[in-house]
Protein backbone atom coordinates (compact mmCIF):
# COMPACT_ATOMS: atom_id res chain seq x y z
CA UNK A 1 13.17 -23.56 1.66
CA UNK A 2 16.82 -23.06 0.88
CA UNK A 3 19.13 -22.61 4.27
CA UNK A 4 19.98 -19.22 3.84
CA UNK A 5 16.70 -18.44 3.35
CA UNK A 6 16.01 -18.73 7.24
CA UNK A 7 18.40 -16.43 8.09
CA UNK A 8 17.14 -13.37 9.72
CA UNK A 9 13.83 -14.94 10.03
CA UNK A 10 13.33 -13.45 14.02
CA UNK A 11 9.88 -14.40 14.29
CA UNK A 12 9.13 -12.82 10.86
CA UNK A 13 7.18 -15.67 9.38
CA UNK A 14 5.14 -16.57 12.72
CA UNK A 15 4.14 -13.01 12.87
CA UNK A 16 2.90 -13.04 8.83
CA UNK A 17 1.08 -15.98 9.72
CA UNK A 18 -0.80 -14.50 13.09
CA UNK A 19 -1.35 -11.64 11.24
CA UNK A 20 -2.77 -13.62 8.03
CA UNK A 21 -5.24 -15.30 10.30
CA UNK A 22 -6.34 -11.81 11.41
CA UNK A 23 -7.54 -10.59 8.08
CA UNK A 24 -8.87 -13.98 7.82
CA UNK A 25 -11.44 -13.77 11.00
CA UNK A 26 -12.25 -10.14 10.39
CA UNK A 27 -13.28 -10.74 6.58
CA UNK A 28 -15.30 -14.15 8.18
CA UNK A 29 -17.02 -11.31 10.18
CA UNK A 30 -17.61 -8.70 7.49
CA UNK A 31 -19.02 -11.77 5.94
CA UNK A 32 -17.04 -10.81 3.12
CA UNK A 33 -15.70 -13.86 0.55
CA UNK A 34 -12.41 -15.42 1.39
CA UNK A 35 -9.44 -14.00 0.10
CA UNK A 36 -10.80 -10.90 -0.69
CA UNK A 37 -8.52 -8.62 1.32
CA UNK A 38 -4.33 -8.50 -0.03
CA UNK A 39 -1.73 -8.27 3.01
CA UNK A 40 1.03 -5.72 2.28
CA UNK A 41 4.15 -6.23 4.14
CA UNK A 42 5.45 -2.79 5.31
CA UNK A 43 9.04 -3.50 5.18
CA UNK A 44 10.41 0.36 5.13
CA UNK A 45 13.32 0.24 7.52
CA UNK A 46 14.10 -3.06 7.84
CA UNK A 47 16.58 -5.02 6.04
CA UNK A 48 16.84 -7.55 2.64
CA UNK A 49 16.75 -10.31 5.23
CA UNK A 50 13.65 -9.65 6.65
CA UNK A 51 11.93 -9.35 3.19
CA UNK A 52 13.72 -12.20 2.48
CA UNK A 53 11.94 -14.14 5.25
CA UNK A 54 8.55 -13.05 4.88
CA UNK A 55 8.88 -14.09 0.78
CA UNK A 56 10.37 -18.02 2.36
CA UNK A 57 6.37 -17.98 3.91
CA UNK A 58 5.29 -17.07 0.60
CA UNK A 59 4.29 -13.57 1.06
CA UNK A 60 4.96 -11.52 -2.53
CA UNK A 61 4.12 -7.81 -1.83
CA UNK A 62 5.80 -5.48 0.14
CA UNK A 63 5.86 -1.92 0.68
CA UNK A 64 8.37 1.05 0.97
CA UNK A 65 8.57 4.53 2.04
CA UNK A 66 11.76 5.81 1.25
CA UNK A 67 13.21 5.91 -2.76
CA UNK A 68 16.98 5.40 -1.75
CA UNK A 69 16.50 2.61 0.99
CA UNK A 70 14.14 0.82 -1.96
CA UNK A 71 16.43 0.66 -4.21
CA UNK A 72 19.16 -0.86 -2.69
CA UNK A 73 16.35 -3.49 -0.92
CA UNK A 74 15.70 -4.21 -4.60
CA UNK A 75 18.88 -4.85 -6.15
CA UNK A 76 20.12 -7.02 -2.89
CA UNK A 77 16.70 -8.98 -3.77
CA UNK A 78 16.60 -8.79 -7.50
CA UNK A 79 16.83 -12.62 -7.45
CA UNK A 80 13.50 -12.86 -6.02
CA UNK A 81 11.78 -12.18 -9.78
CA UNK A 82 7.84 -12.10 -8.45
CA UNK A 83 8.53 -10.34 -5.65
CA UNK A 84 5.55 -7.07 -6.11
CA UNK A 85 7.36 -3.88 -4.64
CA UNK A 86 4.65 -0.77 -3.60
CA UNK A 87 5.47 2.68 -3.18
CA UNK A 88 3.74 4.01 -0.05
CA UNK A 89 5.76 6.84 0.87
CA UNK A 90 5.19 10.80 0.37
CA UNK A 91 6.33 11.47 -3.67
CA UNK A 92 9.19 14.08 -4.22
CA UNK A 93 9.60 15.73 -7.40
CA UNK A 94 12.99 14.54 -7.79
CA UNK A 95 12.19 10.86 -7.09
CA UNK A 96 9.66 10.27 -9.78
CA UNK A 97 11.88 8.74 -12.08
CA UNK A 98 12.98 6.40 -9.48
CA UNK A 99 9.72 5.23 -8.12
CA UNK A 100 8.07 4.91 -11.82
CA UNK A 101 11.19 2.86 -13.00
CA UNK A 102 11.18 0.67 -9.43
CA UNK A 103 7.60 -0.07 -8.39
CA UNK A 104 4.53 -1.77 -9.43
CA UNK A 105 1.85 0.32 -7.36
CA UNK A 106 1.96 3.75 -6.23
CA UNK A 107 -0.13 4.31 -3.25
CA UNK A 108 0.14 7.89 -2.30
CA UNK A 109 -0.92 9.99 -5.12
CA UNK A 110 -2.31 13.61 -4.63
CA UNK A 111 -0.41 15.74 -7.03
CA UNK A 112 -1.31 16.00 -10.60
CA UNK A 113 2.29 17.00 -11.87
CA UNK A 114 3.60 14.28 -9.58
CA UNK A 115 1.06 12.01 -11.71
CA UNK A 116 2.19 13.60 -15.34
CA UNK A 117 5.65 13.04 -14.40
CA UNK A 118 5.42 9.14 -13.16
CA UNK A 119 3.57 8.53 -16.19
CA UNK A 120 6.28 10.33 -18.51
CA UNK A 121 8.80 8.64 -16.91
CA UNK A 122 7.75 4.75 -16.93
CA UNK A 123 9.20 2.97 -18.81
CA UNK A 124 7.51 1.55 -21.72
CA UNK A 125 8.53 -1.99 -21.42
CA UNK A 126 6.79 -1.97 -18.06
CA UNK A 127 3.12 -2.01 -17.96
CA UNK A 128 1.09 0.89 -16.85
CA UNK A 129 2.07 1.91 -12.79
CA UNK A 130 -0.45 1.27 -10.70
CA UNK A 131 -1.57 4.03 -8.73
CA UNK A 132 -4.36 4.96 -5.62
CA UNK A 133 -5.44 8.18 -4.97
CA UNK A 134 -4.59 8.93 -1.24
CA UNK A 135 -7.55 11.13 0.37
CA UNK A 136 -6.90 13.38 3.33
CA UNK A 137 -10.42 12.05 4.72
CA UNK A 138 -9.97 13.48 8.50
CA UNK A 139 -9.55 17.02 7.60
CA UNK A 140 -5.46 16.73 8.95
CA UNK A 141 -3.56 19.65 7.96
CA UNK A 142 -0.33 17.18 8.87
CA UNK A 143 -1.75 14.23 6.86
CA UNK A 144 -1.07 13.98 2.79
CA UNK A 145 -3.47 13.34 0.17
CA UNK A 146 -6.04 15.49 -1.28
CA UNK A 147 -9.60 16.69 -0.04
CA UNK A 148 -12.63 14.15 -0.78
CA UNK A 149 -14.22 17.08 -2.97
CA UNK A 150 -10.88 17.01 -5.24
CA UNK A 151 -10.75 13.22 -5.78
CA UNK A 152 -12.61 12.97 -8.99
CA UNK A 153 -10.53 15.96 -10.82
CA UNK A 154 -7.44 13.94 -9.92
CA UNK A 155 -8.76 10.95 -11.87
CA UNK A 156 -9.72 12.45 -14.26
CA UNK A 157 -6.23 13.75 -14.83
CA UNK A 158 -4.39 10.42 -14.22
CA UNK A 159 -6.99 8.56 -16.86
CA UNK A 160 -5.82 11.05 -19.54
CA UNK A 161 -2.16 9.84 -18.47
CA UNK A 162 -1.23 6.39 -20.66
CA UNK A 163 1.95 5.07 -18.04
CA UNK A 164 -0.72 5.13 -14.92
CA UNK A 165 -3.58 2.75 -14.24
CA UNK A 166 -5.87 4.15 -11.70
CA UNK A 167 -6.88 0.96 -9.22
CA UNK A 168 -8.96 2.57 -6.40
CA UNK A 169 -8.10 5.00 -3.26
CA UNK A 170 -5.80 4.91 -0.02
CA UNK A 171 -6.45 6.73 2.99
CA UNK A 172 -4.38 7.37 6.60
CA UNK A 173 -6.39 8.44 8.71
CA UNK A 174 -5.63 9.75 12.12
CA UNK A 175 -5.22 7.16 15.10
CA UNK A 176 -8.33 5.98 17.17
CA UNK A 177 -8.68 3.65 20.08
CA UNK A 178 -12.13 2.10 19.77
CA UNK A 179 -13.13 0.30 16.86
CA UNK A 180 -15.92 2.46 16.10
CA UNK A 181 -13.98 5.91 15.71
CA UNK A 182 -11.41 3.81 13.26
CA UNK A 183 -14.56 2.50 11.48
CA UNK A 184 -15.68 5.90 10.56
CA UNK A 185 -12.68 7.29 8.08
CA UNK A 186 -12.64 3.96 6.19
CA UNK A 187 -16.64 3.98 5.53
CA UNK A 188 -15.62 7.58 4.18
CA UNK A 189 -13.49 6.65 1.85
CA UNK A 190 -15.36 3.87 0.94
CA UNK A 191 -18.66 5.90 0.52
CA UNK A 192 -16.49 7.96 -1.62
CA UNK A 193 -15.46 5.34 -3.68
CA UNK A 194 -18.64 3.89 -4.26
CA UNK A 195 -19.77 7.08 -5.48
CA UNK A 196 -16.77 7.64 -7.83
CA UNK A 197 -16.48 4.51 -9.50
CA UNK A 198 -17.50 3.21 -12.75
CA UNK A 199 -18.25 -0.13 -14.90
CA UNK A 200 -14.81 0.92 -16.73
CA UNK A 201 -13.60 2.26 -13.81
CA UNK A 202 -14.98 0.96 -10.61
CA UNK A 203 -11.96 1.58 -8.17
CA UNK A 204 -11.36 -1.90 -6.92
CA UNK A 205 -8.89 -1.24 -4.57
CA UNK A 206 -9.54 0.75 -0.94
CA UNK A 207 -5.66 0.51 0.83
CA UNK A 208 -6.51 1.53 4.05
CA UNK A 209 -5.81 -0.15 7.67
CA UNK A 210 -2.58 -0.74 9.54
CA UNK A 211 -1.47 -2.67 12.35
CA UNK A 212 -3.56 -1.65 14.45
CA UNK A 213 -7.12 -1.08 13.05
CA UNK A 214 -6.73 -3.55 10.30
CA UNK A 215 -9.88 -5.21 11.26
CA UNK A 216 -11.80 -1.82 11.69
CA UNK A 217 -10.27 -1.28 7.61
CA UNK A 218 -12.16 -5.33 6.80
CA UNK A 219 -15.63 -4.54 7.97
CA UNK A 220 -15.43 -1.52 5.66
CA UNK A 221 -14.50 -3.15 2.80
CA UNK A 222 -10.61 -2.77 2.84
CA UNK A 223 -9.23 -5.36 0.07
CA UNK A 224 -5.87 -4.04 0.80
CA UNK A 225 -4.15 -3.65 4.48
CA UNK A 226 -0.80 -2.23 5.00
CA UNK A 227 1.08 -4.13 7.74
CA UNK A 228 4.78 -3.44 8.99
CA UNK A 229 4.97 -3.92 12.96
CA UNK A 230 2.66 -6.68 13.35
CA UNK A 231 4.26 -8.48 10.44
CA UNK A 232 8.58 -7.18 11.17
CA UNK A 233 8.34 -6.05 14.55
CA UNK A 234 9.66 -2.49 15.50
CA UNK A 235 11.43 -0.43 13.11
CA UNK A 236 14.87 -1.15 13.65
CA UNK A 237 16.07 2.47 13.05
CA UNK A 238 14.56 5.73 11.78
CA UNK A 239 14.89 7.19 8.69
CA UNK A 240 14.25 11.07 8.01
């Protein structure tokens, strides 16, 4: 590790690694193979530093919420060539271009003319932007993401799109205190997916599970979990 490369650590790298061995126990009890679930580091709101950190542990992918904060994260970090930078924020119209230029994985998807445009606008010396269908599987009229029954149309659409490579589905579901209520929307959308998927397109990725159901997301067959407090703390600030 270079010097500066500790700076701004504040715990960030003991945190990753608590929160590695987390994932670790709860695939060990899904009896699930090792390695089979991917940690991504929520770092919306917090600084280059703290990404910075978190990549001096080794950890690669990280995820963002908000197009302009991104950006600048990126070019303060563009040093760090392998770093994997996910889009998991609501998509605006007028941000397309941004996020398909920026990011290797969208994970919020539920608009087809938010898809047509993403895939318009990559550009073509990047490969194909990975993208998950979010599903609004708890019925939320605040949540994002579209009805279970409107899932496959979606697909469809985004498969006839040559920029976007559809990888599986994300869900964020509403909170739940015992581990049996959080169980419940993740074996939806994993029901779901298991009903949607294909040999040539079997939908390998389910992004669901936070900070604090993470485990709940594992024995459901999560094989990517979306981590920002337990892994940076408290957001530092808001943004709108």
């Amino acid at each position: 590790m270079e010097p500066d490369e500790a700076i701004g650590d504040d715990g960030i790298q003991e945190r990753l690694r608590e929160v590695q061995a987390r994932i670790r126990a709860a695939v060990e009890r899904a009896q699930r193979p090792p390695g089979s679930v991917a940690l991504l580091a929520v770092s919306k709101t917090h600084g280059a530093e703290a990404v910075r950190a978190a990549y001096a542990a080794g950890h690669r992918a990280f995820g963002e919420s908000y197009v302009q904060e991104a950006i600048e994260k990126i070019a303060l970090l563009a040093d760090l060539t392998d770093i994997e930078w996910h889009f998991i924020g609501r998509i605006q119209a007028n941000k397309t271009r941004q996020i398909a230029a920026r990011f290797d994985w969208v994970h919020g998807l539920s608009d087809p003319t938010h898809a047509r445009r993403l895939s318009e606008q990559r550009p073509t010396d990047l490969p194909p932007l990975k993208v998950c269908i979010q599903v609004n599987v708890s019925g939320e009229n605040t949540k994002g993401g579209v009805e279970p029954s409107e899932v496959a149309a979606l697909i469809a659409a985004c498969e006839a799109l040559p920029r976007l490579d559809v990888c599986g589905l994300m869900t964020l579901p509403a909170p739940a205190e015992d581990e049996d209520a959080q169980r419940t929307p993740f074996r939806a959308l994993r029901l779901l997916r298991d009903r949607l998927a294909t040999p040539s397109r079997p939908l390998a990725c389910l992004s669901m599970g936070m900070s604090d159901d993470l485990e709940a997301a594992i024995l459901e067959g999560a094989t990517l979990v979306r981590v920002g407090t337990a892994v940076f703390g408290p957001r530092p600030y808001n943004v709108g």
